[in-house]
Protein backbone atom coordinates (compact mmCIF):
# COMPACT_ATOMS: atom_id res chain seq x y z
CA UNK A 1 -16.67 26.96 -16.47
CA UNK A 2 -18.27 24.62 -14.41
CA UNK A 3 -16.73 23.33 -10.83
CA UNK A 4 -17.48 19.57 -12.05
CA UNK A 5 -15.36 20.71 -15.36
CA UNK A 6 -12.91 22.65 -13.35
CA UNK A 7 -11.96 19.79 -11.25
CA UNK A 8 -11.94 17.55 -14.43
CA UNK A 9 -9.09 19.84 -15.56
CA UNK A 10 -7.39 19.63 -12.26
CA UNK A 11 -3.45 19.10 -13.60
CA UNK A 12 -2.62 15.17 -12.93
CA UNK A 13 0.75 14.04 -13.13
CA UNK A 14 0.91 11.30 -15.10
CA UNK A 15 -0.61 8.27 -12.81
CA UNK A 16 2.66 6.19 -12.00
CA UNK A 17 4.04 3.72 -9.83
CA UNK A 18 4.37 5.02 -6.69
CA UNK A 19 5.27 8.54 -7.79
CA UNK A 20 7.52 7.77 -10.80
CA UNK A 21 6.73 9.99 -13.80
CA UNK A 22 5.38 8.83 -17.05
CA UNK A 23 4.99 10.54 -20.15
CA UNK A 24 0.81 8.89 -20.43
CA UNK A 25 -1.51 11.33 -19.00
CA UNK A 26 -4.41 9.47 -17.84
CA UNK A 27 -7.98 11.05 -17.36
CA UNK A 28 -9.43 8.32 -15.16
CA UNK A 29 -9.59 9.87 -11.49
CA UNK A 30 -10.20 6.53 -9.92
CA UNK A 31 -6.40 5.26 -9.22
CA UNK A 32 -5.18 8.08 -8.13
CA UNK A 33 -8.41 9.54 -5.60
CA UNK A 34 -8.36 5.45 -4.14
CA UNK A 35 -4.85 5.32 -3.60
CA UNK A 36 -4.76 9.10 -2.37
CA UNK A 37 -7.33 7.39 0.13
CA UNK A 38 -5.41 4.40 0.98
CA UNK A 39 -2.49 6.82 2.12
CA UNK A 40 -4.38 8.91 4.61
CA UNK A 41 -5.88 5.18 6.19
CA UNK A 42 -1.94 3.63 6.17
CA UNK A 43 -1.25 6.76 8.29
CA UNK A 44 -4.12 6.27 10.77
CA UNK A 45 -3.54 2.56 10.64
CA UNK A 46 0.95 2.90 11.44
CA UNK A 47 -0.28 5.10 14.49
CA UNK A 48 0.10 3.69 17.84
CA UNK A 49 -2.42 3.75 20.02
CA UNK A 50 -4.65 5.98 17.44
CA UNK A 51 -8.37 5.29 17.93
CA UNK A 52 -9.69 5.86 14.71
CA UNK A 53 -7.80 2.68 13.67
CA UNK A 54 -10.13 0.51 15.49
CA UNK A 55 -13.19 2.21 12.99
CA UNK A 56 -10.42 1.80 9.32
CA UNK A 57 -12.25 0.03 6.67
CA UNK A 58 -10.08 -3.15 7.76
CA UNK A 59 -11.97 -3.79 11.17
CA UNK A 60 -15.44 -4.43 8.69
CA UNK A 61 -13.62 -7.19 6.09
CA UNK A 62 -10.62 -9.19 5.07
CA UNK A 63 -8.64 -6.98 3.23
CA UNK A 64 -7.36 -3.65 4.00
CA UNK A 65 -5.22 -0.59 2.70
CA UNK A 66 -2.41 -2.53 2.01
CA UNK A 67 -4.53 -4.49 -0.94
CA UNK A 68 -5.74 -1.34 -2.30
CA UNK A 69 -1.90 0.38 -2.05
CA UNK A 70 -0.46 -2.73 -3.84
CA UNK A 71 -3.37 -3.09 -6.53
CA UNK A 72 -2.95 0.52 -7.36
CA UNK A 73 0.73 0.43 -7.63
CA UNK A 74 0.51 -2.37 -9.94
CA UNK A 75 -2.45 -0.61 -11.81
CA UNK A 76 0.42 2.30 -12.63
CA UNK A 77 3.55 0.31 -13.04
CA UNK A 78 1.88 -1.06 -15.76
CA UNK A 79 1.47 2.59 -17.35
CA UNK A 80 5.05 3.87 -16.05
CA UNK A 81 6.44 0.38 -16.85
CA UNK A 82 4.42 -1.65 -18.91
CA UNK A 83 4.31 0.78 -22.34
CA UNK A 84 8.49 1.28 -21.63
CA UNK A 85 8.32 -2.33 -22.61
CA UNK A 86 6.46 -1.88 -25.61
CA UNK A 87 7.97 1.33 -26.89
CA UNK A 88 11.47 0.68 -25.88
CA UNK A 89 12.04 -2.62 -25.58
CA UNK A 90 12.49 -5.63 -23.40
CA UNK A 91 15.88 -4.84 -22.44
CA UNK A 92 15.47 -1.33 -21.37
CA UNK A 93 11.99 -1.70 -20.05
CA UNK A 94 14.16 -3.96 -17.67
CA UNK A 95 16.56 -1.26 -17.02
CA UNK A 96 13.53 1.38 -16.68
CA UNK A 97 12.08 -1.02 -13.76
CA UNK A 98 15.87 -2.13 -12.25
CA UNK A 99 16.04 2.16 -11.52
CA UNK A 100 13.10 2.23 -9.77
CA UNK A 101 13.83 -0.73 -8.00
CA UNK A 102 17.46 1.55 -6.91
CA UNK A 103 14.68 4.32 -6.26
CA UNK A 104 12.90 2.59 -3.79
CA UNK A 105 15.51 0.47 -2.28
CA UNK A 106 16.95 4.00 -0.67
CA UNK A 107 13.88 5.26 -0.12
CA UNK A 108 13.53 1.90 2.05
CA UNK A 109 17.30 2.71 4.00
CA UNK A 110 16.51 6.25 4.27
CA UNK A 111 12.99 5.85 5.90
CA UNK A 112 14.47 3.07 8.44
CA UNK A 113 17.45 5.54 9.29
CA UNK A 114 15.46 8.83 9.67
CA UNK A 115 12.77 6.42 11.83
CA UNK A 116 15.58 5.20 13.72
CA UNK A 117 17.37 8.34 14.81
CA UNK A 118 13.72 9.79 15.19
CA UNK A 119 12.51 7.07 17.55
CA UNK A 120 16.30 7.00 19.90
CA UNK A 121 15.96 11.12 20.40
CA UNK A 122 12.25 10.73 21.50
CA UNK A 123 13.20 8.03 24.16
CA UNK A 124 16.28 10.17 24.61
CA UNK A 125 13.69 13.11 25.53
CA UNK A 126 12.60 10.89 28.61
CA UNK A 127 9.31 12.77 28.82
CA UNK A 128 6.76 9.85 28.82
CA UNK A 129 9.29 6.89 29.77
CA UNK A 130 8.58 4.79 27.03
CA UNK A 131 11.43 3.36 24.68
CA UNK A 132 10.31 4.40 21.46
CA UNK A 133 12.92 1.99 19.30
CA UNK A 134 12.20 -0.63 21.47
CA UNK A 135 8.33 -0.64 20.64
CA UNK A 136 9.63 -1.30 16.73
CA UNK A 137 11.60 -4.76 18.36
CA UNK A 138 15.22 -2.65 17.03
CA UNK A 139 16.89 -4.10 20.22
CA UNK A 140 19.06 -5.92 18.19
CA UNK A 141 20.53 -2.53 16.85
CA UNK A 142 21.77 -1.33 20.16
CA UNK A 143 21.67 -4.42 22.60
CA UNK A 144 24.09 -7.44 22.50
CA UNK A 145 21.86 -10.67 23.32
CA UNK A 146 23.14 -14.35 23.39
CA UNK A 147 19.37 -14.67 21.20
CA UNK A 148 20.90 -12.33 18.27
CA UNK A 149 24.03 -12.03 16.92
CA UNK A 150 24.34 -8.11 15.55
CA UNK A 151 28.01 -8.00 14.60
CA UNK A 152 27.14 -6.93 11.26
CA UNK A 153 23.84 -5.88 11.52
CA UNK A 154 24.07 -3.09 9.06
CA UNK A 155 25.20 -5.00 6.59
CA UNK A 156 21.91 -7.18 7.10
CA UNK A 157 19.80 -4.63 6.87
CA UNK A 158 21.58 -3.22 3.56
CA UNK A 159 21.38 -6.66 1.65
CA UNK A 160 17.62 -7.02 3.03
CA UNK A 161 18.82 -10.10 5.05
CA UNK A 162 17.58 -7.98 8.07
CA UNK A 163 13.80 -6.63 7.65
CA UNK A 164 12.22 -5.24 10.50
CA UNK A 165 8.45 -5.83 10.74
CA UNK A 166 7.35 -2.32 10.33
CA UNK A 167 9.92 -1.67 7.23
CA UNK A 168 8.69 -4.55 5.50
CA UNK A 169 6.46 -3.14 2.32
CA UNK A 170 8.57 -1.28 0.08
CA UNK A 171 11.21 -4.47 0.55
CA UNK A 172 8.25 -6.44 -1.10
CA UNK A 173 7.10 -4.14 -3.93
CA UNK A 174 11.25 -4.68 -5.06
CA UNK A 175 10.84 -7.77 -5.25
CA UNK A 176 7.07 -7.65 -7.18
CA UNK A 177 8.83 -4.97 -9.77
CA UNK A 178 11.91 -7.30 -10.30
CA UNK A 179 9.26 -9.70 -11.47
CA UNK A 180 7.45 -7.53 -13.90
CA UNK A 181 10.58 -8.00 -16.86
CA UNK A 182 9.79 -11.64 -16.20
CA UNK A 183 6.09 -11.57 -16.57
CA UNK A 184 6.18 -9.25 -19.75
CA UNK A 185 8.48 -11.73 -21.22
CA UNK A 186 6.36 -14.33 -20.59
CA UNK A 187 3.52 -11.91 -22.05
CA UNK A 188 5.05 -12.25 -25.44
CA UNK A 189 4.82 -16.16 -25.43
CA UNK A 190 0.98 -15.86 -24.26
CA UNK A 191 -1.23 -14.52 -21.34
CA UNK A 192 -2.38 -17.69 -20.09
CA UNK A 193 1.34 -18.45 -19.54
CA UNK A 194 1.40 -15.11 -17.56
CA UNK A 195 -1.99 -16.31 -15.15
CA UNK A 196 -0.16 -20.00 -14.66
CA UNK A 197 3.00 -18.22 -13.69
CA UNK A 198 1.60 -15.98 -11.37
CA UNK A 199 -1.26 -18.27 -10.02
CA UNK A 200 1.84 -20.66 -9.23
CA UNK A 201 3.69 -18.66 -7.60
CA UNK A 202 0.88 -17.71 -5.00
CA UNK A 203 0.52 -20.92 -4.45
CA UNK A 204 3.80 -21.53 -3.90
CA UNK A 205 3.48 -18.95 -1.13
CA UNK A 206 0.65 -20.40 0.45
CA UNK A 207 2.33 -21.95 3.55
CA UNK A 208 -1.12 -23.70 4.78
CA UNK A 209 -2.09 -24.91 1.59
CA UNK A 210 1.32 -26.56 1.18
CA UNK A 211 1.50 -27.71 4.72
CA UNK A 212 -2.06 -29.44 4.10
CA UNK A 213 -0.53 -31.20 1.23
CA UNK A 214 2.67 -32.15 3.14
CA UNK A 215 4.81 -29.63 0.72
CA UNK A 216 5.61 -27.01 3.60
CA UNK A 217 9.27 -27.41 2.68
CA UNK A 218 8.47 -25.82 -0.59
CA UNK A 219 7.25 -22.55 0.97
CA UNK A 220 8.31 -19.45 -1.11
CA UNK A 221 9.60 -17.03 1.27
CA UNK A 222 12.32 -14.41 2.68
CA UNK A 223 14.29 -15.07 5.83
CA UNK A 224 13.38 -11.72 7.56
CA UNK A 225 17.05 -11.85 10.61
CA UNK A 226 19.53 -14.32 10.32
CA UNK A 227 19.30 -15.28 14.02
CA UNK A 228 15.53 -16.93 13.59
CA UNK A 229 13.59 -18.23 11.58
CA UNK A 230 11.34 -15.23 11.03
CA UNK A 231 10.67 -14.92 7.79
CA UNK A 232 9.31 -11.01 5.90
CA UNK A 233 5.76 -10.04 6.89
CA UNK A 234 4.84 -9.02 3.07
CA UNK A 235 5.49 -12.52 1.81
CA UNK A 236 6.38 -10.61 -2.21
CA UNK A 237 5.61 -13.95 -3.70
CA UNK A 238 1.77 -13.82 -2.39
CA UNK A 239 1.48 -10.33 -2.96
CA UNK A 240 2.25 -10.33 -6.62
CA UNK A 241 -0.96 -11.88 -7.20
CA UNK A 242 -2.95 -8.69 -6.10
CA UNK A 243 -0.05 -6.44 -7.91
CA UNK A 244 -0.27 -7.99 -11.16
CA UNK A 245 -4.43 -8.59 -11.16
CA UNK A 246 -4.36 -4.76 -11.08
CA UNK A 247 -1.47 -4.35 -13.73
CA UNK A 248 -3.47 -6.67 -16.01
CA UNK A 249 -6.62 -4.82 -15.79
CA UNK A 250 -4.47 -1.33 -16.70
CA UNK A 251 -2.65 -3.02 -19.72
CA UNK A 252 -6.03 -4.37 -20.84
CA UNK A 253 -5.12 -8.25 -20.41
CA UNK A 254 -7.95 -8.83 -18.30
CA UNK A 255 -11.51 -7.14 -19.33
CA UNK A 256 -12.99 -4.37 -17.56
CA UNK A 257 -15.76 -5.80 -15.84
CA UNK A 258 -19.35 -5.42 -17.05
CA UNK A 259 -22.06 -2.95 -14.84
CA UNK A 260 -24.25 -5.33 -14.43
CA UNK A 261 -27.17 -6.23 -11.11
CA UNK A 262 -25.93 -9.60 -10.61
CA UNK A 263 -22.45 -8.68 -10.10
CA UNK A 264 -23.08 -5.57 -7.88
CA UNK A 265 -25.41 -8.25 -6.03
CA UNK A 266 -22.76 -10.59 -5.38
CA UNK A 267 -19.87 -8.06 -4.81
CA UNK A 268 -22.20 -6.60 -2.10
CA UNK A 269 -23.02 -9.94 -0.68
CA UNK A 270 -19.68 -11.04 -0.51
CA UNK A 271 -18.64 -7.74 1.29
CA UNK A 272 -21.84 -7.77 3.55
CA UNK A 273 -20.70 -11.30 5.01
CA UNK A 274 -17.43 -10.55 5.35
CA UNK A 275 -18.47 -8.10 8.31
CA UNK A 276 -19.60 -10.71 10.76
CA UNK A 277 -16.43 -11.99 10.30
CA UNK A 278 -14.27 -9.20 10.83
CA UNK A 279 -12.90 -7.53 13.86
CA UNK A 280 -15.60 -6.00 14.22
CA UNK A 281 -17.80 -9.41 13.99
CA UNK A 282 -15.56 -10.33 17.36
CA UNK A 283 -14.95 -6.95 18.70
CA UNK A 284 -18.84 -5.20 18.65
CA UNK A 285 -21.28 -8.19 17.87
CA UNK A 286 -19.58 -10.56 20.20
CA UNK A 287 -19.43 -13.49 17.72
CA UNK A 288 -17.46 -16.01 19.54
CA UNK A 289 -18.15 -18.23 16.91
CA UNK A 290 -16.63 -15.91 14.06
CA UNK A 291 -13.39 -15.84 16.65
CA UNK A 292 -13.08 -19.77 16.33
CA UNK A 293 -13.75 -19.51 12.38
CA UNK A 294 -11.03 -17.13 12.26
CA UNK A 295 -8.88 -19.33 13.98
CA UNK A 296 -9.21 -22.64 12.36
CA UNK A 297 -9.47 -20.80 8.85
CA UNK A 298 -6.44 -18.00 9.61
CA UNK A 299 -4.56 -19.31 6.20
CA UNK A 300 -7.09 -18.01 4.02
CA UNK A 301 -7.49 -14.49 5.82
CA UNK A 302 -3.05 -14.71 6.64
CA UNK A 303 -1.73 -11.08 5.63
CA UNK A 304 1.70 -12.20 5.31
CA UNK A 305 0.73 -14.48 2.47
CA UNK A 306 -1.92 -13.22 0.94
CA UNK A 307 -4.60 -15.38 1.49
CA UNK A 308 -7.22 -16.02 -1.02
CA UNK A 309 -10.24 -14.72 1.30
CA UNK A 310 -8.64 -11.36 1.31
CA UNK A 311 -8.35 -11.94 -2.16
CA UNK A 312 -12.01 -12.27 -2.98
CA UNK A 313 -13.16 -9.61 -0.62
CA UNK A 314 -10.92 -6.83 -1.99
CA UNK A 315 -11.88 -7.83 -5.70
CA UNK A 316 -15.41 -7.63 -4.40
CA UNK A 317 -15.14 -3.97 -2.73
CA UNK A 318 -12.89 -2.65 -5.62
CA UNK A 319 -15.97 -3.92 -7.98
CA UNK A 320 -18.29 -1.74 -5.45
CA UNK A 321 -16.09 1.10 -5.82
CA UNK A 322 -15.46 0.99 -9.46
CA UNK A 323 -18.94 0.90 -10.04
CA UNK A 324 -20.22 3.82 -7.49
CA UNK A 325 -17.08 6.63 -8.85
CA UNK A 326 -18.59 5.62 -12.17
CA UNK A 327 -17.19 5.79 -15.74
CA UNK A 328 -13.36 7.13 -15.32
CA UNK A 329 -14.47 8.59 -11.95
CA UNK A 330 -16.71 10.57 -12.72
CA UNK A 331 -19.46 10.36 -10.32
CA UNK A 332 -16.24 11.68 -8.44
CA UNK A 333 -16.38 15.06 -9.54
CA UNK A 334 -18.45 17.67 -7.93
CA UNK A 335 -21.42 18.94 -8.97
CA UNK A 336 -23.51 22.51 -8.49
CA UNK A 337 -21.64 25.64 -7.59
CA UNK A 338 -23.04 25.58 -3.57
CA UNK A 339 -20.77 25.50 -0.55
CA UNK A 340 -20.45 21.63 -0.74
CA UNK A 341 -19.84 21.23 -4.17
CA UNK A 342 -16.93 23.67 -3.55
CA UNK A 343 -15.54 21.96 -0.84
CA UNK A 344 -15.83 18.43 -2.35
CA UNK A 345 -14.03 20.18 -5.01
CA UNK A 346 -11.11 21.43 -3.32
CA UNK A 347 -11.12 18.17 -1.04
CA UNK A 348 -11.12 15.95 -4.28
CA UNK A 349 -7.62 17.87 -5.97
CA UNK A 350 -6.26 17.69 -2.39
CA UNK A 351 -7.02 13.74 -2.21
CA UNK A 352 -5.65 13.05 -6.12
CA UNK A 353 -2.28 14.94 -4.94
CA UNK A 354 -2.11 12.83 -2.06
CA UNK A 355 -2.42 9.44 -4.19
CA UNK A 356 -0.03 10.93 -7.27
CA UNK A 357 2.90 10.96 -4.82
CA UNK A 358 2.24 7.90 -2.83
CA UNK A 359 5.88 7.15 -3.02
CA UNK A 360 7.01 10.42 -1.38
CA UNK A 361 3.33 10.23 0.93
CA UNK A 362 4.44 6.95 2.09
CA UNK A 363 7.84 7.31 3.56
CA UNK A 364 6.51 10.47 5.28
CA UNK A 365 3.56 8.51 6.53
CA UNK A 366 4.98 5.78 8.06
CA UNK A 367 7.68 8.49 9.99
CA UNK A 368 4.83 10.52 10.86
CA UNK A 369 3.30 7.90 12.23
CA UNK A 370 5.74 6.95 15.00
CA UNK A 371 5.94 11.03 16.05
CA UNK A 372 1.89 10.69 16.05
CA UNK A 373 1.99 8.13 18.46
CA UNK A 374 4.69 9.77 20.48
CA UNK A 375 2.22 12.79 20.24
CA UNK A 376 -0.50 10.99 22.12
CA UNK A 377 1.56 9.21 24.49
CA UNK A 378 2.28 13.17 25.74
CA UNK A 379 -1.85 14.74 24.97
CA UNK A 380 -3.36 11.55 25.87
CA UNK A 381 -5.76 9.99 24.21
CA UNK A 382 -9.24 11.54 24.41
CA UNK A 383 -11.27 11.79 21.42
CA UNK A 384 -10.58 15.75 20.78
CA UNK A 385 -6.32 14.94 21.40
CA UNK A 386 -6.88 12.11 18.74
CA UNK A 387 -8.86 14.56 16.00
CA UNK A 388 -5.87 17.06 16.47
CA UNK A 389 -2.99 14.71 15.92
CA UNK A 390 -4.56 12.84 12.77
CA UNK A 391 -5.36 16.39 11.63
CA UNK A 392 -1.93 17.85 11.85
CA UNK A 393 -0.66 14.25 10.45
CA UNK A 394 -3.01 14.39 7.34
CA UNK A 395 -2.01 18.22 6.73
CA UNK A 396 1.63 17.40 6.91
CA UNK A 397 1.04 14.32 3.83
CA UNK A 398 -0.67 17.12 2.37
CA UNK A 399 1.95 19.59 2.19
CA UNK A 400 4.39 16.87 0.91
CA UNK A 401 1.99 15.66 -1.38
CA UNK A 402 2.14 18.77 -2.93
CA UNK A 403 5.82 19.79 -2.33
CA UNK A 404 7.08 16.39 -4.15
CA UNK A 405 4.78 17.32 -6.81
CA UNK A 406 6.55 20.76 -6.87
CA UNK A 407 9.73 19.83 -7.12
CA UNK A 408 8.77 16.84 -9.56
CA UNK A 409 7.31 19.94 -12.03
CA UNK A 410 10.85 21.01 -12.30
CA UNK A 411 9.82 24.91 -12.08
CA UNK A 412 13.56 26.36 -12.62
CA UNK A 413 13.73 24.06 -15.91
CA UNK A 414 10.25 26.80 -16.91
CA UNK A 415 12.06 29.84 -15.89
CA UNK A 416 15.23 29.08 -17.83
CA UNK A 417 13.33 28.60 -20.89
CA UNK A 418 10.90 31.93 -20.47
């Protein structure tokens, strides 16, 4: 057997929504090696002070890791969730999706606890002086303030009245999945009625657009603390529109797009601009004047709401991407039987692991993150000190990419049945 038909045959879990299991196997590589991707970047990206994160694919255009995490979750909710509604039901496709929702809402508390606890013992520790909670802005969970009021803070945080900034993305994919029973009931009626409800509601989150219009008091949002008027970074309501593009594509509402010149022309021009742009447009080239453009134009780049320029430029690269892995991935798999083919071989299974248990990969990620950066503060941050710590960071997703999937295979249910 070949290594290109070996690694064809490597076993997938079912692709899913963020980890979740589903009884479709799937032979298209792509979601799960570009989301396996975006996992390693969000873990770069989370860690402070980390060098490579001035180099992430975000520093060249608009959109980032978050666009591809969010359009690949909603690419395989609609294969955990979507066919639930078709073989099941409405009503318990709704209760299949209200579980996860429970699933992810305490993998939300547990990650901010674990941080939490993580972040007091390492300023406990005292060894580099820093205040490792307070770099998160968590004062409010330790320090009375006549700018706060904390008496019931936990409760806040528990009834997602109280989202801290860097806990703020698995708060909005609940809120995107509590949508879904809506939009495949709206699915039934027709799909245009799906694109005007969605369109809508992005545009209802679009606080310059509205403000332009003199409709700012219409702005769909969260109130992210009680005490100001700070409202959740991941504005759900703009993100859905990114979420439910991709869970269109997978349930075969929208067409795949055609291989065609033109289109790879345009996706690569529109990618090709973006750069002088970017950060890196400001940062390397000196473009002063892409500074000012970013300035006067910052609602249709704004992260929070999911501006349409990020929009575009993601739909562009993922159209780059989908084209260059080829024809379910393909182009993907190795090929020869040489040293490189082997490693790209081995590399490619460990990258698909990664991106089948994003869920799991995630929380650990964005904990791993904070000890990274506590890791540097003590090495320091020459180039060889960085290469360790993102090593040792990307091994440890690694083995709990592959100890979720483990446990998820149920082993002891195989030896009881031998």
């Amino acid at each position: 057997m070949s290594l290109a038909a070996a690694t064809s045959e490597i076993p997938s879990r079912p692709v899913t929504a963020l980890g979740a299991q589903s009884g479709t196997r799937v032979r298209d590589l792509r979601l799960d090696f570009f989301r396996g991707i975006a996992m390693f970047i969000i873990l770069i990206a989370h860690t402070p002070g980390n060098l490579l994160t001035l180099w992430i694919p975000a520093r060249w255009g608009f959109s980032d890791a978050t666009e591809i995490f969010v359009f690949c979750s909603g690419m395989a909710s609609a294969i955990a969730f979507g066919g639930a509604f078709v073989r099941m039901g409405w009503i318990l496709g709704t209760a299949r999706v209200l579980f996860r929702v429970w699933q992810v809402y305490w993998a939300h508390v547990g990650l901010f606890f674990a941080t939490l606890a993580m972040t007091v013992y390492l300023t406990e520790l005292d060894i580099t002086g820093r205040n490792y909670w307070g770099q998160l802005n968590l004062w409010m969970m330790f320090v009375e303030s006549d700018k706060w009021d904390n008496s019931n803070i936990l409760l806040s945080f528990m009834t997602l009245r109280y989202v801290p900034n860097y806990f703020d993305i698995l708060p909005m994919y609940m809120v995107v999945l509590i949508m879904m029973p809506l939009v495949m009931a709206l699915a039934r009626i027709n799909l245009w009625a799906v694109a005007g409800f969605v369109a809508l509601v992005w545009v209802m989150a679009q606080d310059a657009l509205l403000e332009f219009f003199g409709l700012g008091h219409l702005h769909l949002e969260f109130p992210a603390e009680p005490w100001t008027d700070r409202s959740w970074f991941f504005n759900p309501f703009g993100w859905q529109l990114i979420f439910f593009t991709g869970f269109a594509f997978m349930r075969g509402w929208l067409p795949k797009p055609p291989v065609h010149k033109i289109l790879i022309a345009v996706a690569a021009f529109v990618v090709l601009a973006n750069v002088p742009l970017s950060n890196i447009g400001v940062r390397e080239f000196g473009f002063d004047w892409a500074k000012d453009w970013r300035i006067a134009n910052g609602g249709l780049i704004n992260k929070s709401d999911f501006g349409i320029l990020r929009y575009a430029h993601f739909l562009a690269l993922a159209y780059l991407a989908w084209v260059a892995a080829g024809d379910k991935g393909a182009r993907l798999l190795a090929r020869g039987t040489g040293a490189a083919a082997r490693f790209w071989s081995g590399a490619l299974a460990v990258i698909l692991k990664v991106g089948q248990q994003s869920l799991a990969v995630f929380v650990a990620s964005m904990f791993m993150a904070r000890v990274m950066g506590f890791a540097l503060d003590v090495l320091g941050r020459s180039l060889a000190a960085t290469l360790l710590v993102n090593l040792i960071g990307a091994a440890i997703l690694i083995a709990v990419a592959y100890g979720a999937g483990w446990f998820k295979s149920q082993p002891w249910r195989a030896k009881a049945g031998a």
